[in-house]
Protein backbone atom coordinates (compact mmCIF):
# COMPACT_ATOMS: atom_id res chain seq x y z
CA UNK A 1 -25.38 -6.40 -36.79
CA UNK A 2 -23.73 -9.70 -37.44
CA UNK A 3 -24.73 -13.16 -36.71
CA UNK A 4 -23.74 -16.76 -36.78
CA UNK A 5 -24.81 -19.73 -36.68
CA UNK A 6 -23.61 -22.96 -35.58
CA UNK A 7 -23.69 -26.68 -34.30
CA UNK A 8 -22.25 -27.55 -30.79
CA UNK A 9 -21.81 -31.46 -30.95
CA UNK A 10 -22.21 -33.55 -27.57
CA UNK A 11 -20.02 -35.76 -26.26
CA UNK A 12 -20.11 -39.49 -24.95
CA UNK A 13 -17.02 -41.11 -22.58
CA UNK A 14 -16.28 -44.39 -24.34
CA UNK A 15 -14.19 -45.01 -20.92
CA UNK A 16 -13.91 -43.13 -17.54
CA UNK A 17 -11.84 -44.07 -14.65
CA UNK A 18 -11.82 -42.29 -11.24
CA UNK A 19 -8.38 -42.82 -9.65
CA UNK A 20 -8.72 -40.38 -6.44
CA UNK A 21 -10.42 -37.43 -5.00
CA UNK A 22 -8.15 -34.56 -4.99
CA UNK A 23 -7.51 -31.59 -2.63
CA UNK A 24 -9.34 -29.06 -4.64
CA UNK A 25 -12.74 -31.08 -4.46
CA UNK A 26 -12.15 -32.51 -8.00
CA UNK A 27 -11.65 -36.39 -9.37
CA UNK A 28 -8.65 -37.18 -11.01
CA UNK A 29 -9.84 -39.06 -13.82
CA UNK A 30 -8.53 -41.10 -17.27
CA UNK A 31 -11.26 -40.86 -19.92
CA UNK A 32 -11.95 -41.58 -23.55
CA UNK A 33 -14.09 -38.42 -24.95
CA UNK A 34 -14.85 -38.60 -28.55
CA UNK A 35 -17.87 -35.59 -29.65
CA UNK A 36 -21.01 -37.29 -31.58
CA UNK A 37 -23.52 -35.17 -34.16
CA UNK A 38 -25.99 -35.32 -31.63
CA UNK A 39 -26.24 -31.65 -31.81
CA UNK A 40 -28.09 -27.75 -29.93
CA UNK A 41 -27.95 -24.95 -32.30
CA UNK A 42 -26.80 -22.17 -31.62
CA UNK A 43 -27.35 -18.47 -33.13
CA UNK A 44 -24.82 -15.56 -32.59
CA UNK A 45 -26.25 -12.14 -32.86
CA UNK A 46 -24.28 -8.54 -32.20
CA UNK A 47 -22.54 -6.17 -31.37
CA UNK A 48 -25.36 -5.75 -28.68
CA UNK A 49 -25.75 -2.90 -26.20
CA UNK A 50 -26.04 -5.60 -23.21
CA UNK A 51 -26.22 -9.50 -23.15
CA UNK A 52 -29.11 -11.84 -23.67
CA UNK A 53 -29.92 -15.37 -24.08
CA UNK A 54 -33.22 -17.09 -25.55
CA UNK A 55 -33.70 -20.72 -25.19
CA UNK A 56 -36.21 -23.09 -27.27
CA UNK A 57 -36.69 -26.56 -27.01
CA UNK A 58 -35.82 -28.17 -24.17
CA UNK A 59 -36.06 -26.51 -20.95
CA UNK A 60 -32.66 -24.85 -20.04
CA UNK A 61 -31.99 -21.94 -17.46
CA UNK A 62 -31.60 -18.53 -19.82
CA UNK A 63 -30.26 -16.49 -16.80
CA UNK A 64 -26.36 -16.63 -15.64
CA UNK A 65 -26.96 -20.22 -14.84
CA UNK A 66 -26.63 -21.24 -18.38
CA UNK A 67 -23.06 -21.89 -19.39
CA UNK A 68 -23.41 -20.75 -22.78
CA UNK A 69 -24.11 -17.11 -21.39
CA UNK A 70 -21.51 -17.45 -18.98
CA UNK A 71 -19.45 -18.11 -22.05
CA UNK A 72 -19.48 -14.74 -23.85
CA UNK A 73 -19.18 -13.25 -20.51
CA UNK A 74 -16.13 -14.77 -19.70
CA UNK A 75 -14.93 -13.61 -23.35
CA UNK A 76 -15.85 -9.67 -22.54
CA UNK A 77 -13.99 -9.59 -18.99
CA UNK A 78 -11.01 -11.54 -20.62
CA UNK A 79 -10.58 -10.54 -24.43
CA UNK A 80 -12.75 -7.62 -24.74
CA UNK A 81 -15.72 -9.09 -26.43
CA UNK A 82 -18.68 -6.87 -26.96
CA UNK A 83 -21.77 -8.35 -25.97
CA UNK A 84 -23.86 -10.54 -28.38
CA UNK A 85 -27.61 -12.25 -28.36
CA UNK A 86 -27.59 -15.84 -27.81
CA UNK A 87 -30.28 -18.19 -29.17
CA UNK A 88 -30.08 -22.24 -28.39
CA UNK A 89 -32.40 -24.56 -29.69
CA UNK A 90 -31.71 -27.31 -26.80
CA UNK A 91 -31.73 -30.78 -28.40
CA UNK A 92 -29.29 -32.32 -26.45
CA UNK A 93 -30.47 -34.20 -23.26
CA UNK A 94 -29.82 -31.94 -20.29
CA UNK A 95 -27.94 -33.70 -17.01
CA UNK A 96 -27.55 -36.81 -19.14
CA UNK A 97 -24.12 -37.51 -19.15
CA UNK A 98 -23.45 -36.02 -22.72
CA UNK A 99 -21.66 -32.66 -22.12
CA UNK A 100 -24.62 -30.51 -23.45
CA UNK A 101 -24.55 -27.17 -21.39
CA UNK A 102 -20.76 -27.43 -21.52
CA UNK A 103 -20.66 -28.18 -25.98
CA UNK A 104 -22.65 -24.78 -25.86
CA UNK A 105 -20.07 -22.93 -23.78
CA UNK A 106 -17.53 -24.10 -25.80
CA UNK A 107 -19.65 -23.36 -29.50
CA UNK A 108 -19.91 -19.86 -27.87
CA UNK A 109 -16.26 -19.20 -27.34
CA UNK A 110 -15.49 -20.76 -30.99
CA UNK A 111 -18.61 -18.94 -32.43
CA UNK A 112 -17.65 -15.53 -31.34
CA UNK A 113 -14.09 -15.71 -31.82
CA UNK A 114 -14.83 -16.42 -35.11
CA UNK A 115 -18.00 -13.68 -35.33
CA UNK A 116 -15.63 -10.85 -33.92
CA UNK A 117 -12.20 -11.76 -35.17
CA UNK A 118 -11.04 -11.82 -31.91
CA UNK A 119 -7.97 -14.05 -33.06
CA UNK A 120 -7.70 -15.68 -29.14
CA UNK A 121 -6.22 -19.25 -30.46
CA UNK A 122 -7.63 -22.48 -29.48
CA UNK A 123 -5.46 -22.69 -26.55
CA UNK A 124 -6.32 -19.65 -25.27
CA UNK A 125 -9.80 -20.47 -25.76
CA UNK A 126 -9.08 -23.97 -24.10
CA UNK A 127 -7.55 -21.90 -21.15
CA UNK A 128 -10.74 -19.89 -20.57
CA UNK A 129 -12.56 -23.01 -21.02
CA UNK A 130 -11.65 -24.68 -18.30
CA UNK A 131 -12.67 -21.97 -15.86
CA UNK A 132 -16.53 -22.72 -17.32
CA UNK A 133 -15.98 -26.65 -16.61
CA UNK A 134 -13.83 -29.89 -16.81
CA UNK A 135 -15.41 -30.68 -19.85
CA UNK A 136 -15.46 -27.55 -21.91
CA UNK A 137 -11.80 -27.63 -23.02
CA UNK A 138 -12.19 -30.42 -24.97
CA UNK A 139 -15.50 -29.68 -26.21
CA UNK A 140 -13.47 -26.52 -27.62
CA UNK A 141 -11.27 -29.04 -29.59
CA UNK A 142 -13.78 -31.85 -30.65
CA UNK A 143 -12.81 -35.11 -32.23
CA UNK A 144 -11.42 -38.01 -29.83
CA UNK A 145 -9.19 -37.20 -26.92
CA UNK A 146 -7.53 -39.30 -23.83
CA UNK A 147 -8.30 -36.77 -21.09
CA UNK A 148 -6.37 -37.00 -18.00
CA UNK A 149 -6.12 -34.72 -14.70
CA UNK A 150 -10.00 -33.23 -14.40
CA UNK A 151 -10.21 -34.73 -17.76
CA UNK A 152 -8.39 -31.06 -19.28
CA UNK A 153 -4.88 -32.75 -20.05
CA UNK A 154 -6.37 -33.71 -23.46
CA UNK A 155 -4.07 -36.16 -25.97
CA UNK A 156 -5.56 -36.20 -29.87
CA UNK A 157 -6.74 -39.96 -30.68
CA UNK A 158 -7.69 -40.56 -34.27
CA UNK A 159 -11.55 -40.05 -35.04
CA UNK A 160 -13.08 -43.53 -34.73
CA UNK A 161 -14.63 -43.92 -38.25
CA UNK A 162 -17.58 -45.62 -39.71
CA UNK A 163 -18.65 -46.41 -35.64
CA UNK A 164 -22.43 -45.76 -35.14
CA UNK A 165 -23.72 -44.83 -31.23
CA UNK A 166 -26.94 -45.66 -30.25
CA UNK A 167 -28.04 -43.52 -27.24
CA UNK A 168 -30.45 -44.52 -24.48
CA UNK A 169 -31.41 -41.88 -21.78
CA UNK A 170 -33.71 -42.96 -19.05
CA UNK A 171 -36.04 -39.96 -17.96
CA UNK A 172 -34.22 -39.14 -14.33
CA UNK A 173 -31.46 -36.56 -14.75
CA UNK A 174 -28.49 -37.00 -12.66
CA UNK A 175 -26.25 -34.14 -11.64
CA UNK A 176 -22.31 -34.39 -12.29
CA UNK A 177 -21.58 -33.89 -8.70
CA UNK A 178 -24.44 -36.77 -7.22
CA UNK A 179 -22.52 -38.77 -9.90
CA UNK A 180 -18.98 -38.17 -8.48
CA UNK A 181 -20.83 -38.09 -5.09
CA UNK A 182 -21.38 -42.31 -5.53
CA UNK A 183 -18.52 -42.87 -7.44
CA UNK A 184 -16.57 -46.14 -5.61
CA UNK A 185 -12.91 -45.04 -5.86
CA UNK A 186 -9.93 -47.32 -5.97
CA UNK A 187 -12.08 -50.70 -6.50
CA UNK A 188 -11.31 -51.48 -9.99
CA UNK A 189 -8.31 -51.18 -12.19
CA UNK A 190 -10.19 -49.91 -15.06
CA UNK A 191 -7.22 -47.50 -16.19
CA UNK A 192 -5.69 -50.57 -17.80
CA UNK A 193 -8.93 -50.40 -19.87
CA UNK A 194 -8.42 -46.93 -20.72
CA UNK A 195 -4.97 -47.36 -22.00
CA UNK A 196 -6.08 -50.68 -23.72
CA UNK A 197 -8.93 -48.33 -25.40
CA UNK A 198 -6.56 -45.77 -26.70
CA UNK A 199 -3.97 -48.18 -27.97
CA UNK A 200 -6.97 -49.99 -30.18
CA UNK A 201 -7.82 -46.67 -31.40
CA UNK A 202 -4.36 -45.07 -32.16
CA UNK A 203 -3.84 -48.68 -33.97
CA UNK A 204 -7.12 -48.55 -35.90
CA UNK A 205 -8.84 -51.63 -34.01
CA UNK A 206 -11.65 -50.26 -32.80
CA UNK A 207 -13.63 -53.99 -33.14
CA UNK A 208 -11.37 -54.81 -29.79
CA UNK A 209 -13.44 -51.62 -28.46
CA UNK A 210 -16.73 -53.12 -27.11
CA UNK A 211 -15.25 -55.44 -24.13
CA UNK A 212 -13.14 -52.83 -22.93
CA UNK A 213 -15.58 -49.88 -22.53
CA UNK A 214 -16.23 -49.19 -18.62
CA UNK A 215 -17.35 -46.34 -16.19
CA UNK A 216 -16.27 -46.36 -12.73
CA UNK A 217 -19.71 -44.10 -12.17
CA UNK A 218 -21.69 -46.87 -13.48
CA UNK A 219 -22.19 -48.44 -11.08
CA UNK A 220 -22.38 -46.10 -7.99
CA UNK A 221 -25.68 -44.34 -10.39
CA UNK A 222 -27.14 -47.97 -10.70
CA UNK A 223 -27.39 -47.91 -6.97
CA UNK A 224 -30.00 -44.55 -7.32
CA UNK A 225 -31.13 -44.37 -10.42
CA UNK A 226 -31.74 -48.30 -11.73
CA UNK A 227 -32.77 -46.98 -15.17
CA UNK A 228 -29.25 -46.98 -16.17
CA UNK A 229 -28.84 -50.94 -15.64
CA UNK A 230 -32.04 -51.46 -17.28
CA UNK A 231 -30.58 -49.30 -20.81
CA UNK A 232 -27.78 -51.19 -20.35
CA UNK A 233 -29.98 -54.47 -20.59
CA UNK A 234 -31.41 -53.21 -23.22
CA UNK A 235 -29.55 -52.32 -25.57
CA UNK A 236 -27.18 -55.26 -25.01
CA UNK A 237 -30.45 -57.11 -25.67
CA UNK A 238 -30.82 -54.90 -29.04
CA UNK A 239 -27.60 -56.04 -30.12
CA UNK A 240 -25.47 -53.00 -29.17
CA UNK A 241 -21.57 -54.61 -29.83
CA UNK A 242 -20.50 -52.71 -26.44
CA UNK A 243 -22.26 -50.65 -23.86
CA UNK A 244 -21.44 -48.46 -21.34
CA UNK A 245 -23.15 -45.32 -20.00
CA UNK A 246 -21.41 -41.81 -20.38
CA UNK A 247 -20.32 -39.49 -18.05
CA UNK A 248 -22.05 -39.16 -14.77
CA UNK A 249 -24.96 -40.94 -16.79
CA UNK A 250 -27.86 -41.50 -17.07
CA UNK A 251 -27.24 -41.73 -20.79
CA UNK A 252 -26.41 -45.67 -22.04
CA UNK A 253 -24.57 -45.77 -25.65
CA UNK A 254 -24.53 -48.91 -27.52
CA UNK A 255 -21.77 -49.27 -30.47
CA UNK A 256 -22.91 -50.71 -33.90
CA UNK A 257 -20.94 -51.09 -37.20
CA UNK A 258 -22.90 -48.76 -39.35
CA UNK A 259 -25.94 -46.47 -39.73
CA UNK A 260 -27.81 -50.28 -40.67
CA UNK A 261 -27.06 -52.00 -37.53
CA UNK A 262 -27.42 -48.53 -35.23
CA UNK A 263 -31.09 -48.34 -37.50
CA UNK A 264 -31.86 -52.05 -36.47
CA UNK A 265 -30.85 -51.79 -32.76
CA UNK A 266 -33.01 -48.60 -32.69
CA UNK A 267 -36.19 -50.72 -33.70
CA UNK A 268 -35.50 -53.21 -31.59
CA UNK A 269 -35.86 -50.91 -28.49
CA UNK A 270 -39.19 -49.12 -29.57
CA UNK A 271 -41.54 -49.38 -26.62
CA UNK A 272 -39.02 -48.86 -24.25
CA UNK A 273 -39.13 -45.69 -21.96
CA UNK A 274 -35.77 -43.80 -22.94
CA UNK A 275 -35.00 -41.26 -25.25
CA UNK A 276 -33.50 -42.78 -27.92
CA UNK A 277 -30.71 -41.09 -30.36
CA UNK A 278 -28.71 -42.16 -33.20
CA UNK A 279 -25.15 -40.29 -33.92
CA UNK A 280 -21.93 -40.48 -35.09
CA UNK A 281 -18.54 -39.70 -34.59
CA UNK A 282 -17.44 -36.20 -35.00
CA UNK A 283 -13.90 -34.33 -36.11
CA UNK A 284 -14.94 -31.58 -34.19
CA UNK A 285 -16.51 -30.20 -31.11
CA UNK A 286 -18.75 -27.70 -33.40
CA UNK A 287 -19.49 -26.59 -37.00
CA UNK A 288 -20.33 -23.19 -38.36
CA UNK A 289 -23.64 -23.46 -40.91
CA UNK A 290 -23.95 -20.10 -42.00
CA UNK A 291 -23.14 -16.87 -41.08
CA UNK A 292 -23.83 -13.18 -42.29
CA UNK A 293 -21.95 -12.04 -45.56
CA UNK A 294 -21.66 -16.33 -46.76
């Protein structure tokens, strides 16, 4: 038996416009993605006789209701995958607006390519992807992106470096869809934002970043869940250079210069009821940490 093991990064939206509701029952959307090293781990385990999942940490379905599973599934009925043991560690907040259930889909699809030789190709792999979620295609390819379409028509932006996030998550989850579901479409014109956003990272300006970050959700997830606006408060308060929340939410990231300021900010906010997390950027959407036979 062989095994792997490896990192599947999350993700925050520096930027997320919803333009219109299509006729498939999807947003088309303009978004900023870059993955962070806030980080589940994940352990690879087979050939097995049949599939199986084990979860610790946070709670997290371990049925076919987990995306990770789903995953390897999808990689037997399309590439011939034999079936493997999956063990998370769940570390990432779960409905939070930070791409958690769909980084471990996409860690799965990387980690057992690279487990089995299966030699698929990362846009192969970014094609199977997208039938697990809008998300997981780019979670496949890590680093920063401009994601366009369901947010799968993914351009490279350089890796924003020596940024620091700090992360507030209020305690409600919010679902993707009761996100979308309040999302006020067609009152802002925050794609200009989003193609201000990738022009001062292409053109390595990322100080112009904080007043430009914005989330069309925002503000339609304020209207059920008012923990959001008060993270937001917050870490403004802190001294977060530029806040937004992520996603459908509720998570809140603040920008600082460096692990110092993010370390500062993060002291500032003890007492406060959120989870807090510190992270940086990321070149990838997962690393490998060990494997059989290293």
């Amino acid at each position: 038996m062989k095994w792997l093991e490896i990192e599947a990064y999350a993700k925050v939206n520096l930027g997320l416009a919803v333009l219109s509701r299509r006729s498939d029952g999807y947003h088309e959307i303009d978004t900023v993605l870059h993955t962070i090293s806030l980080s589940d781990r994940i352990r690879l385990e087979g050939p097995m006789r049949s599939w199986s999942l084990e979860t610790t940490g946070l709670e997290v379905p371990s049925d076919e209701g987990n995306l990770a599973l789903r995953a390897g599934r999808k990689l037997e009925e399309l590439e011939g995958c034999p079936p493997f043991r999956i063990r998370l560690e769940k570390r990432i907040p779960v409905a939070a607006g930070l791409g958690g259930g769909s980084s471990d889909a996409a860690a799965v699809l990387r980690g057992a390519e690279e487990l089995f030789g299966l030699e698929v190709g990362r846009r192969r792999l970014e094609e199977i992807a997208l039938g697990l979620g809008s998300d997981v295609p780019f979670l496949v390819r890590g680093g920063a992106a401009r994601g366009r379409g369901r947010g799968e028509r993914l351009s490279d932006l350089p890796v924003l470096e020596g940024a620091w996030l700090v992360l507030a998550t209020p305690r409600t989850a919010v679902s993707s869809a009761k996100g979308y579901e309040h999302a006020r479409i067609g009152l802002t014109r925050s794609e200009r934002l989003i193609r201000l956003s990738c022009s001062a990272i292409r053109e390595g300006r990322a100080g112009e970043l904080p007043p430009l970050l914005h989330n069309d959700l925002e503000a339609g997830v304020v209207s059920f869940c008012p923990d959001v606006a008060a993270a937001r408060a917050a870490l403004s308060e802190a001294g977060a250079r530029g806040v937004v929340m992520s996603g459908s939410g509720p998570t809140v990231l603040g920008l600082a210069r460096g692990e110092e300021e993010a370390r500062g900010i993060v002291s500032r906010l003890k007492g406060r009821d959120f989870e807090i997390n510190v992270a940086r950027p990321t070149r990838g959407g997962s690393r490998i940490t060990g494997r059989s036979g290293a």
